[in-house]
PDB file of N, CA and C in Angstrom:
ATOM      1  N   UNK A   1      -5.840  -8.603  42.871  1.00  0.00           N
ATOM      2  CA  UNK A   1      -6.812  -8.359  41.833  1.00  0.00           C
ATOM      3  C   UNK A   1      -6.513  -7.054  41.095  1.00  0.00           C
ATOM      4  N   UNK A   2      -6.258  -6.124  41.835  1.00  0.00           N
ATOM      5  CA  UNK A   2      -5.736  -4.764  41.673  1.00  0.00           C
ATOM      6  C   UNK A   2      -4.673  -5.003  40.384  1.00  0.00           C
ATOM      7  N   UNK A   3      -3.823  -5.334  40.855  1.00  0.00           N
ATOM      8  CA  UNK A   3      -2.365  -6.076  39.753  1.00  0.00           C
ATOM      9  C   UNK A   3      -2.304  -6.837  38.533  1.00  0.00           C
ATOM     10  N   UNK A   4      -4.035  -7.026  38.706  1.00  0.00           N
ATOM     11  CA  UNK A   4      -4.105  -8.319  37.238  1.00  0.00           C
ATOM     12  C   UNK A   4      -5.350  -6.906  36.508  1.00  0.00           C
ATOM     13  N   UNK A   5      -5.367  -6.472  36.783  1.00  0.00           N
ATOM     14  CA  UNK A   5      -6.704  -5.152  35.928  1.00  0.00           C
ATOM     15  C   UNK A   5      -5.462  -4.271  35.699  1.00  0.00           C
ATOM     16  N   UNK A   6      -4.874  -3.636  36.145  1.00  0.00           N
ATOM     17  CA  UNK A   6      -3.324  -2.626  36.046  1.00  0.00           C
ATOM     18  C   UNK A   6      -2.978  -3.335  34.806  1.00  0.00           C
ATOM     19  N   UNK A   7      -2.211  -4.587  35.197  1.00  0.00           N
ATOM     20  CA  UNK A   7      -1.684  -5.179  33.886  1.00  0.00           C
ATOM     21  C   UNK A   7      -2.419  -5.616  32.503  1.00  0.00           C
ATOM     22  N   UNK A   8      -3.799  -6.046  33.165  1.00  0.00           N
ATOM     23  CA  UNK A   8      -4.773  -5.878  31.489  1.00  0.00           C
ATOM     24  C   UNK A   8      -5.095  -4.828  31.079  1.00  0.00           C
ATOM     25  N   UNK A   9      -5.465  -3.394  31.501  1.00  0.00           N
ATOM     26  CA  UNK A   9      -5.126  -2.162  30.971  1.00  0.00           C
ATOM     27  C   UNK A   9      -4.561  -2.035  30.139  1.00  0.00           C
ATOM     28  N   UNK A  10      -2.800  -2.266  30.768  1.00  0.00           N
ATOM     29  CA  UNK A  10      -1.480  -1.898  30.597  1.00  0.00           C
ATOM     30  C   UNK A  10      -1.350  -2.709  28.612  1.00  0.00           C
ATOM     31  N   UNK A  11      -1.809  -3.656  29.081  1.00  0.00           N
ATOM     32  CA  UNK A  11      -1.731  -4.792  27.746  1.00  0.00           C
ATOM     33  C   UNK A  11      -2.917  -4.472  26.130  1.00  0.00           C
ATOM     34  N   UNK A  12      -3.679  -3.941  26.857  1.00  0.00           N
ATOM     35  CA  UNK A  12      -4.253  -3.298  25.965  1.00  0.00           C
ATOM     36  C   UNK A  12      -4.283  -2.291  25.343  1.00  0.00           C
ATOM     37  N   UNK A  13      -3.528  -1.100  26.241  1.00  0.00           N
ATOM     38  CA  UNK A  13      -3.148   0.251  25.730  1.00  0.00           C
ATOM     39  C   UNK A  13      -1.625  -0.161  25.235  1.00  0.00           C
ATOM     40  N   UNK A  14      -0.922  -0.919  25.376  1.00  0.00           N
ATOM     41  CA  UNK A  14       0.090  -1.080  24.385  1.00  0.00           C
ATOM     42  C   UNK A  14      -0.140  -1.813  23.029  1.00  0.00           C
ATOM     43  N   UNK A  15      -1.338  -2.888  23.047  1.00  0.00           N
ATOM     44  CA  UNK A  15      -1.979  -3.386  21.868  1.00  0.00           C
ATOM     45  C   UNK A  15      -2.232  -2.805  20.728  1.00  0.00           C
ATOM     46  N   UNK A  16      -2.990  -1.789  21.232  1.00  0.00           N
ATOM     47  CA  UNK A  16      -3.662  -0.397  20.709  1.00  0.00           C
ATOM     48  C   UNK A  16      -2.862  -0.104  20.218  1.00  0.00           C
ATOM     49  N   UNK A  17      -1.860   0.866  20.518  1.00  0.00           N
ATOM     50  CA  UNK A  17      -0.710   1.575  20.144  1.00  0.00           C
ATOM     51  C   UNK A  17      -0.404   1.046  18.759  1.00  0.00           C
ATOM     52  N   UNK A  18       0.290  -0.177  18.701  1.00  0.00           N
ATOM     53  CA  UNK A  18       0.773  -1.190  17.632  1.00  0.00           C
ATOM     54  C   UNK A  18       0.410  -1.301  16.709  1.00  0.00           C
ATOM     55  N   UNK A  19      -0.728  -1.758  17.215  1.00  0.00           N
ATOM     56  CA  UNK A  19      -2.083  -1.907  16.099  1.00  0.00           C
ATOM     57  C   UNK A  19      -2.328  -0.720  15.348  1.00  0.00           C
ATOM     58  N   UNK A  20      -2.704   0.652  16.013  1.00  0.00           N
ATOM     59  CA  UNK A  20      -3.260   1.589  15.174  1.00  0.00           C
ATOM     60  C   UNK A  20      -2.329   2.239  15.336  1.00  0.00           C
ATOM     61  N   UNK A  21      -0.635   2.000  15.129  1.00  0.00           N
ATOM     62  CA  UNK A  21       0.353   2.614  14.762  1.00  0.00           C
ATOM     63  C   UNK A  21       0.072   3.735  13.483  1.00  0.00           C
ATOM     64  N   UNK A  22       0.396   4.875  13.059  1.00  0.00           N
ATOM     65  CA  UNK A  22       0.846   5.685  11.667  1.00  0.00           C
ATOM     66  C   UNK A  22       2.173   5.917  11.467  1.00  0.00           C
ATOM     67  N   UNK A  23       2.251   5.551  10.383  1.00  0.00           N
ATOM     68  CA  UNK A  23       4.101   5.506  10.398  1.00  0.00           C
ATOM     69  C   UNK A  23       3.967   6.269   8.574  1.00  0.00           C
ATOM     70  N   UNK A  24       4.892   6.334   7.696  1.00  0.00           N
ATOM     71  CA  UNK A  24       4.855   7.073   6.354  1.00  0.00           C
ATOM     72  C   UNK A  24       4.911   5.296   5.656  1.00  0.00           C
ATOM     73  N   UNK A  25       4.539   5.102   4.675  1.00  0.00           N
ATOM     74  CA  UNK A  25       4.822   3.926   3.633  1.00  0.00           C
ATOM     75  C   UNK A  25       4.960   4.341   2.037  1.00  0.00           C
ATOM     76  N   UNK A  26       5.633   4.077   1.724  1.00  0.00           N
ATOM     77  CA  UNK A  26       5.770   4.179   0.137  1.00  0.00           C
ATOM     78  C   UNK A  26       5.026   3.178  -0.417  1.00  0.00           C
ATOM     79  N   UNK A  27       4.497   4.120  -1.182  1.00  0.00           N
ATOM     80  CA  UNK A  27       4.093   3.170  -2.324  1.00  0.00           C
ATOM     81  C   UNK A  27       4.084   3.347  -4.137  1.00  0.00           C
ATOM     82  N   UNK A  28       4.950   2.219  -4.712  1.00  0.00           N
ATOM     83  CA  UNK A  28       5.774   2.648  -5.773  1.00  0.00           C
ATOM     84  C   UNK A  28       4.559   1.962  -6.977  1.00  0.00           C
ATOM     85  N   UNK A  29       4.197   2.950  -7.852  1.00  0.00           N
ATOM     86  CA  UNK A  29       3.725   1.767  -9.103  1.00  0.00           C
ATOM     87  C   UNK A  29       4.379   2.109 -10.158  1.00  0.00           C
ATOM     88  N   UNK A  30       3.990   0.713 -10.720  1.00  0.00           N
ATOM     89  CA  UNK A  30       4.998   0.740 -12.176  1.00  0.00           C
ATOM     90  C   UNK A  30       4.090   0.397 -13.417  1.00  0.00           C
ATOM     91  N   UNK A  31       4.030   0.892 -14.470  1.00  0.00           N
ATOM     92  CA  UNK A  31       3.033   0.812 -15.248  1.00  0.00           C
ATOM     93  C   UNK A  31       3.545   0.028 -16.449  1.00  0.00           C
ATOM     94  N   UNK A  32       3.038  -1.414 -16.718  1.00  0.00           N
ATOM     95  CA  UNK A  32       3.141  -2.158 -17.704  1.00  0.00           C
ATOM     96  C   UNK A  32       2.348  -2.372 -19.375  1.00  0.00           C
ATOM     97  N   UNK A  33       3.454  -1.549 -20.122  1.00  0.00           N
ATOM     98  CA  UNK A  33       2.544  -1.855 -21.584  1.00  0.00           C
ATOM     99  C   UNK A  33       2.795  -2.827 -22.147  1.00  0.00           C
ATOM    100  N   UNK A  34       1.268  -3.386 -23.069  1.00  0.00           N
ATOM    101  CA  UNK A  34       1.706  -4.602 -23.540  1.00  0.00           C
ATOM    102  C   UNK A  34       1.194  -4.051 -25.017  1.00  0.00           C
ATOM    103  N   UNK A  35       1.691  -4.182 -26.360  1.00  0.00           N
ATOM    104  CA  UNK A  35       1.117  -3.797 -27.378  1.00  0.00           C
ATOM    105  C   UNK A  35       1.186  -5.255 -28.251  1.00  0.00           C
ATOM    106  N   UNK A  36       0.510  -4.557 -29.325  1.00  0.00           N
ATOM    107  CA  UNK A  36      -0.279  -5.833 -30.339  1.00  0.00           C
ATOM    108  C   UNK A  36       0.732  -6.631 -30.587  1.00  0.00           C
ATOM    109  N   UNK A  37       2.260  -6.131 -30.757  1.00  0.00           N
ATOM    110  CA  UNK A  37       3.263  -6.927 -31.132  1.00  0.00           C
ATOM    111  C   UNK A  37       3.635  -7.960 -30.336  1.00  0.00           C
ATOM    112  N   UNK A  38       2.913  -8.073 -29.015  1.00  0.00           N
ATOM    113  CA  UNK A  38       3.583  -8.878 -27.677  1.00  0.00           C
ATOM    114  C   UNK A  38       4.836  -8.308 -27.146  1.00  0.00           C
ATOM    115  N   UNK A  39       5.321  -6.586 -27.220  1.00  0.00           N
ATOM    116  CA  UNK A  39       6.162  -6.373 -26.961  1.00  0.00           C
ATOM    117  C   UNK A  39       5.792  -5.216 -25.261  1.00  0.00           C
ATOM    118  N   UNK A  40       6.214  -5.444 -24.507  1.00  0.00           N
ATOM    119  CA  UNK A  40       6.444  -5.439 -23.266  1.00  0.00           C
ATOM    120  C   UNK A  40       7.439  -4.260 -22.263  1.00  0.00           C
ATOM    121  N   UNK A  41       6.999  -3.173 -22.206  1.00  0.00           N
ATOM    122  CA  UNK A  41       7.442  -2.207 -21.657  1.00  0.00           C
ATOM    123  C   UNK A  41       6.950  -1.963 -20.032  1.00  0.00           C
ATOM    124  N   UNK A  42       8.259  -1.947 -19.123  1.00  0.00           N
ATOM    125  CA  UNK A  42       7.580  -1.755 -18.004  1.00  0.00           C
ATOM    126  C   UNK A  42       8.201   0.050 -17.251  1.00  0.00           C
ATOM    127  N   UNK A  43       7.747   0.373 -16.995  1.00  0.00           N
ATOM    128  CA  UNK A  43       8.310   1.935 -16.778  1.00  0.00           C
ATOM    129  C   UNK A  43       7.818   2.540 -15.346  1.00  0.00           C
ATOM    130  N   UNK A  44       8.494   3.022 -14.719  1.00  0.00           N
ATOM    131  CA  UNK A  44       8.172   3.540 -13.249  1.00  0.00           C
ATOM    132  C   UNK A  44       6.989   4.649 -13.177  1.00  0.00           C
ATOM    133  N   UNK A  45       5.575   4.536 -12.779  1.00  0.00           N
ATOM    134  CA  UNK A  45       4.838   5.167 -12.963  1.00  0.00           C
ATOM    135  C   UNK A  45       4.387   6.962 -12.161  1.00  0.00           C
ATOM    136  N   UNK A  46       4.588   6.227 -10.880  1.00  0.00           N
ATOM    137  CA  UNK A  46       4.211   6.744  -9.825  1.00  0.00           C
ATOM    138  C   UNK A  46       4.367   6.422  -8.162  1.00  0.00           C
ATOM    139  N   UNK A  47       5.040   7.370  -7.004  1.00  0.00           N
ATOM    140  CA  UNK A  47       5.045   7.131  -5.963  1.00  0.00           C
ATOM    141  C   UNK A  47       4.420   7.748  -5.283  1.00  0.00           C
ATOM    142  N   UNK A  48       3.882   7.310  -4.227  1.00  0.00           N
ATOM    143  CA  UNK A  48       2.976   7.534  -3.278  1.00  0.00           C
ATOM    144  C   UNK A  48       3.191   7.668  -1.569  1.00  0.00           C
ATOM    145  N   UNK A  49       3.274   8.620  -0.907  1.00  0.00           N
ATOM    146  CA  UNK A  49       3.237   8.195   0.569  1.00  0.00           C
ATOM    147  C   UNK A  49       2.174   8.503   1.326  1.00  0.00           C
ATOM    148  N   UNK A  50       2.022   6.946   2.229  1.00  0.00           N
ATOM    149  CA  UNK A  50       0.543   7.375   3.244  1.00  0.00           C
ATOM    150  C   UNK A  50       1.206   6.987   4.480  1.00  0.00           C
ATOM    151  N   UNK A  51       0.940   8.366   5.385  1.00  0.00           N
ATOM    152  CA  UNK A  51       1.056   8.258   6.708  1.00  0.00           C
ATOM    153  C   UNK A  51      -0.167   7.413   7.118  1.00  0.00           C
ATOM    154  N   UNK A  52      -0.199   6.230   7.277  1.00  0.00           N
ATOM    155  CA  UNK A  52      -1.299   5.451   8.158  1.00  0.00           C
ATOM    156  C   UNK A  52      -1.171   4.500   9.159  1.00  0.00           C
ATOM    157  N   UNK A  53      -1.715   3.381   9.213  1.00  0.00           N
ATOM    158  CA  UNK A  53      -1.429   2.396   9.668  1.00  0.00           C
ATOM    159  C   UNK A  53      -1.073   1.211   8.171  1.00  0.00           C
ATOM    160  N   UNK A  54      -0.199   0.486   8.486  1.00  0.00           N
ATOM    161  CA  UNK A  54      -0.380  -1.075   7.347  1.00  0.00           C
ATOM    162  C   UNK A  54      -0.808  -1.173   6.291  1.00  0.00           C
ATOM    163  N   UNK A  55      -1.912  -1.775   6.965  1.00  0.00           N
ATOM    164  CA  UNK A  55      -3.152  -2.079   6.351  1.00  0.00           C
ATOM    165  C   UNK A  55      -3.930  -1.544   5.525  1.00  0.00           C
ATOM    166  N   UNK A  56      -4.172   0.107   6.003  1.00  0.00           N
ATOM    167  CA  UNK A  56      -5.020   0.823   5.561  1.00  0.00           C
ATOM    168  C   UNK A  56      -4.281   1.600   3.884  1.00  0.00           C
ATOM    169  N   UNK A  57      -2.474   1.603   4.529  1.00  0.00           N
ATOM    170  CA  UNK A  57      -1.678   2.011   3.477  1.00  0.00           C
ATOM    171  C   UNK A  57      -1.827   1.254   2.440  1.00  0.00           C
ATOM    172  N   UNK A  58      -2.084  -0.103   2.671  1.00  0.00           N
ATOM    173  CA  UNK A  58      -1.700  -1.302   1.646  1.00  0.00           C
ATOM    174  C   UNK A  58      -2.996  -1.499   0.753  1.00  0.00           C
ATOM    175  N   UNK A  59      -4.042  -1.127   1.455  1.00  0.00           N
ATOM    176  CA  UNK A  59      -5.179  -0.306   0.954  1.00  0.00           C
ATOM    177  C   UNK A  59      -5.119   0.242  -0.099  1.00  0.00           C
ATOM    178  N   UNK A  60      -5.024   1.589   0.193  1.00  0.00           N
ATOM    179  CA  UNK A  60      -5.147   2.760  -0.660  1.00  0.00           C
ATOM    180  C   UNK A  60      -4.065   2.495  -1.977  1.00  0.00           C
ATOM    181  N   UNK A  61      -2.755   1.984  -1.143  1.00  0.00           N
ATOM    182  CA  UNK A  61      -1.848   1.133  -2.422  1.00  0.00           C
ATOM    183  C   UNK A  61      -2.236   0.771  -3.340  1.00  0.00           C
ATOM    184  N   UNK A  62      -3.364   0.078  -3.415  1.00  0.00           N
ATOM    185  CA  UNK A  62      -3.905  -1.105  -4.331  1.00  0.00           C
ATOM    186  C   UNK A  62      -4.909  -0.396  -5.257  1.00  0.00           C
ATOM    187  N   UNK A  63      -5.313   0.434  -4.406  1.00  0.00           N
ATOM    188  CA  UNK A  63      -6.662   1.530  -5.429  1.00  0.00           C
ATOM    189  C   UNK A  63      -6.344   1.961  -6.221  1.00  0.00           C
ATOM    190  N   UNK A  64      -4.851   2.233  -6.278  1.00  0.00           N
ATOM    191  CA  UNK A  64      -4.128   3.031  -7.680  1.00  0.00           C
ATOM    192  C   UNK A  64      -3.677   1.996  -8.990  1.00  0.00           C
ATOM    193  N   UNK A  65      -4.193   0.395  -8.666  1.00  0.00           N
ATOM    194  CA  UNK A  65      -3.763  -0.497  -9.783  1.00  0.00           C
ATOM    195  C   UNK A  65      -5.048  -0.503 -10.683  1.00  0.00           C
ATOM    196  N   UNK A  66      -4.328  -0.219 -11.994  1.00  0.00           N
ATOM    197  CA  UNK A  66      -5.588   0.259 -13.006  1.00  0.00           C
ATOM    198  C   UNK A  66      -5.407  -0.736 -13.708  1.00  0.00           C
ATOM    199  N   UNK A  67      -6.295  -0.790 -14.994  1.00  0.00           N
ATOM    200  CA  UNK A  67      -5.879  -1.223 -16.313  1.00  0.00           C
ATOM    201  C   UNK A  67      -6.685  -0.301 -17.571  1.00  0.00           C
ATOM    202  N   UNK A  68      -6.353   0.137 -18.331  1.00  0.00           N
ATOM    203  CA  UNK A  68      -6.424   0.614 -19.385  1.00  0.00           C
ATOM    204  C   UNK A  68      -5.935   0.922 -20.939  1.00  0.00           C
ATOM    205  N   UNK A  69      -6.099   1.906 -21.815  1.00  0.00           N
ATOM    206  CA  UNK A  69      -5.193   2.237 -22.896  1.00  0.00           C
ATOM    207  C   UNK A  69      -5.074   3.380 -23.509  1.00  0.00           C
ATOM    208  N   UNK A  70      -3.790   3.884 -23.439  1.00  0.00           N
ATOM    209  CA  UNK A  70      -3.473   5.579 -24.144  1.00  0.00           C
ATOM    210  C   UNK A  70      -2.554   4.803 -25.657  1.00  0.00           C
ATOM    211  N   UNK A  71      -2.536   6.117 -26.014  1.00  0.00           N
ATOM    212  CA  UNK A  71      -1.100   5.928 -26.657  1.00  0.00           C
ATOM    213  C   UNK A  71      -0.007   5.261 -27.387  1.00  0.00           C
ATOM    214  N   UNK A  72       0.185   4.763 -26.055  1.00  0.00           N
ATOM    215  CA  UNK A  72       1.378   3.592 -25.803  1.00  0.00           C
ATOM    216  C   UNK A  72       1.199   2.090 -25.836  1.00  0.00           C
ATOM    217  N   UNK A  73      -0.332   2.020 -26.359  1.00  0.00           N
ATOM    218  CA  UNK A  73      -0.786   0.672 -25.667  1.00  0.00           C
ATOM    219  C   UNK A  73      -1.813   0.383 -24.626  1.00  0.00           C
ATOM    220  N   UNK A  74      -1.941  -0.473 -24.729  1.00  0.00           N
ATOM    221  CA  UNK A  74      -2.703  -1.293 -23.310  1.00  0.00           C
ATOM    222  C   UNK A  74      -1.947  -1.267 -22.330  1.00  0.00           C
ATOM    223  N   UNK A  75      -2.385  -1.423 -21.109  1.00  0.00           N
ATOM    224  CA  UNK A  75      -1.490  -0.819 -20.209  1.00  0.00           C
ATOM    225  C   UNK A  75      -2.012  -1.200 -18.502  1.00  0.00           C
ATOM    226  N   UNK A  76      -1.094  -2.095 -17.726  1.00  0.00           N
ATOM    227  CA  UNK A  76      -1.284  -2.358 -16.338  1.00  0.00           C
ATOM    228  C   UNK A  76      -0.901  -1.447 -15.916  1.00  0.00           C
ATOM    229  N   UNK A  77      -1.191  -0.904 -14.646  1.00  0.00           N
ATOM    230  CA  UNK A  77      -0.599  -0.038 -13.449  1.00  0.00           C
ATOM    231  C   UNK A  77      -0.604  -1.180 -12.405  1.00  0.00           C
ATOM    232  N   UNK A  78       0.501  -1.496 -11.616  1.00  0.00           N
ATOM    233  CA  UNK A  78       0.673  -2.355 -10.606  1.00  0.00           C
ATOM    234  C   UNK A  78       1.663  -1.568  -9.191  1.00  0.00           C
ATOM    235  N   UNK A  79       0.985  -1.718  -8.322  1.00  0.00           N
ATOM    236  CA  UNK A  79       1.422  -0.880  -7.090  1.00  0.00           C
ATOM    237  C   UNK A  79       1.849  -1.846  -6.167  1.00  0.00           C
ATOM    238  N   UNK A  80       2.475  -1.487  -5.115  1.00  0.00           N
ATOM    239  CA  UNK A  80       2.907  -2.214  -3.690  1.00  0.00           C
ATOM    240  C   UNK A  80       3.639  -1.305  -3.389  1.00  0.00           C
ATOM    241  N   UNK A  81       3.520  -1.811  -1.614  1.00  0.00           N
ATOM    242  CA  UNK A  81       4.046  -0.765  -0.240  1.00  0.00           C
ATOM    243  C   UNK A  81       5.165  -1.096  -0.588  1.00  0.00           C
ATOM    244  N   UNK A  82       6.397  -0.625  -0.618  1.00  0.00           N
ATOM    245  CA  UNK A  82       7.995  -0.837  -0.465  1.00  0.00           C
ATOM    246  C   UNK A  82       8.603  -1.023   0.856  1.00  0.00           C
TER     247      UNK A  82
END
């Protein structure tokens, strides 16, 4: 009985680990203009690193996809973990 609680411990504190790993992730966005002409510029916006877990990176990743307009146009911001 001893041997089967040891090993479910054991299985769970390595679960853990995995799971709520922090590791660094990039995250690259690229910002897409589209102007009145239908003409189509895509240009490297911004990079990002989050020491986290995954999930939480892939997260915060996504918070930085905008849409708006300066300038240049109308304009996507589109992000993902690399």
């Amino acid at each position: 009985m001893k041997a089967i609680i040891v090993r479910f411990a054991f299985f769970v504190f390595a679960t853990t680990l995995l799971i709520s790993c922090e590791q660094s992730y990039i995250c690259q966005c690229s910002k897409t203009y589209t102007r009145d002409d239908g003409n189509v510029t895509i240009n490297d916006h911004a990079t990002y690193t989050y020491k986290d877990n995954r999930v939480r990176a892939e997260q915060r990743c996504d918070n930085n996809t905008a849409t708006g307009s300066d300038l240049g146009g109308d304009y996507t911001v589109n992000c993902a973990i690399q």
